[in-house]
Protein backbone atom coordinates (compact mmCIF):
# COMPACT_ATOMS: atom_id res chain seq x y z
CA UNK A 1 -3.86 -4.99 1.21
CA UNK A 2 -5.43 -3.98 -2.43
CA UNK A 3 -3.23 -4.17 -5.37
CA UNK A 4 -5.28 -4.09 -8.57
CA UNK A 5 -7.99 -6.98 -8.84
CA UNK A 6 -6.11 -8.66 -5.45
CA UNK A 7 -6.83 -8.90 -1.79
CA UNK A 8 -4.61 -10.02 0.74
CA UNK A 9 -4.46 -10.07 4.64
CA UNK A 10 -1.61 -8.55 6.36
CA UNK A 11 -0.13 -8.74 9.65
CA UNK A 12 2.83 -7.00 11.75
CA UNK A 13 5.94 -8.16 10.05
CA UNK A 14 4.97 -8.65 6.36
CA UNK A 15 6.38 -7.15 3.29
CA UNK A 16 4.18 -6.37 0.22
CA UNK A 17 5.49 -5.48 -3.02
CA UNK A 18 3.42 -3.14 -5.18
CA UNK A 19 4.92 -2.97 -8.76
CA UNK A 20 5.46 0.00 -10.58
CA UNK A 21 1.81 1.51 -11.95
CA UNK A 22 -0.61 -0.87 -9.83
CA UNK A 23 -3.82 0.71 -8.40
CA UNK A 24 -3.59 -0.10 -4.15
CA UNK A 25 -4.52 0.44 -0.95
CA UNK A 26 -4.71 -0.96 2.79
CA UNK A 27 -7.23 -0.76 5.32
CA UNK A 28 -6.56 -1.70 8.67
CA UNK A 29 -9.63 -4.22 9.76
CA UNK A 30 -7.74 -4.23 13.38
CA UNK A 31 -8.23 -2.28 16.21
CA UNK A 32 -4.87 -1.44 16.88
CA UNK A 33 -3.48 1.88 14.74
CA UNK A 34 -2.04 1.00 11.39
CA UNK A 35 1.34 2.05 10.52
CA UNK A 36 3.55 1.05 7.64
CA UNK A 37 6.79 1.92 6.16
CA UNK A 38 7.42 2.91 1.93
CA UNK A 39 10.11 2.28 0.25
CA UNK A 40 10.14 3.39 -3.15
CA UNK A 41 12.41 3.48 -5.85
CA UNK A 42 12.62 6.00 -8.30
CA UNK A 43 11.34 8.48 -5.23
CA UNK A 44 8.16 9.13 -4.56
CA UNK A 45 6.90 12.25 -6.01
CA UNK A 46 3.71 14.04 -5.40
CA UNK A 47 3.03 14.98 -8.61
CA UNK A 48 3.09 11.21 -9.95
CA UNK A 49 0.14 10.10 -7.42
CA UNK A 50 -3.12 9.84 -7.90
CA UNK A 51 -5.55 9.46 -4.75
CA UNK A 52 -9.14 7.71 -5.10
CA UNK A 53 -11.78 8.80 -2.45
């Protein structure tokens, strides 16, 4: 897990806060498929993110 100038290693099970504004991503280094669950609060809208490629 990214979040700004941080790295961290995740595994199944963990919960990662992101706060509000922070630059972030994940990238599963496993071989097994990645999947995650968001909770966000206010709701997410699509208008309000901003993807990096």
């Amino acid at each position: 897990m990214h979040i700004d100038d941080e790295n961290q290693f995740v595994e199944a099970g963990d919960a990662v806060y992101i706060p509000p504004n922070a630059k972030q991503f994940i990238y599963n280094c496993g071989t097994k498929p990645l999947i995650f669950i968001c909770i966000v609060d206010p709701a997410w809208r699509k208008e309000d993110e901003t993807i990096f490629e």
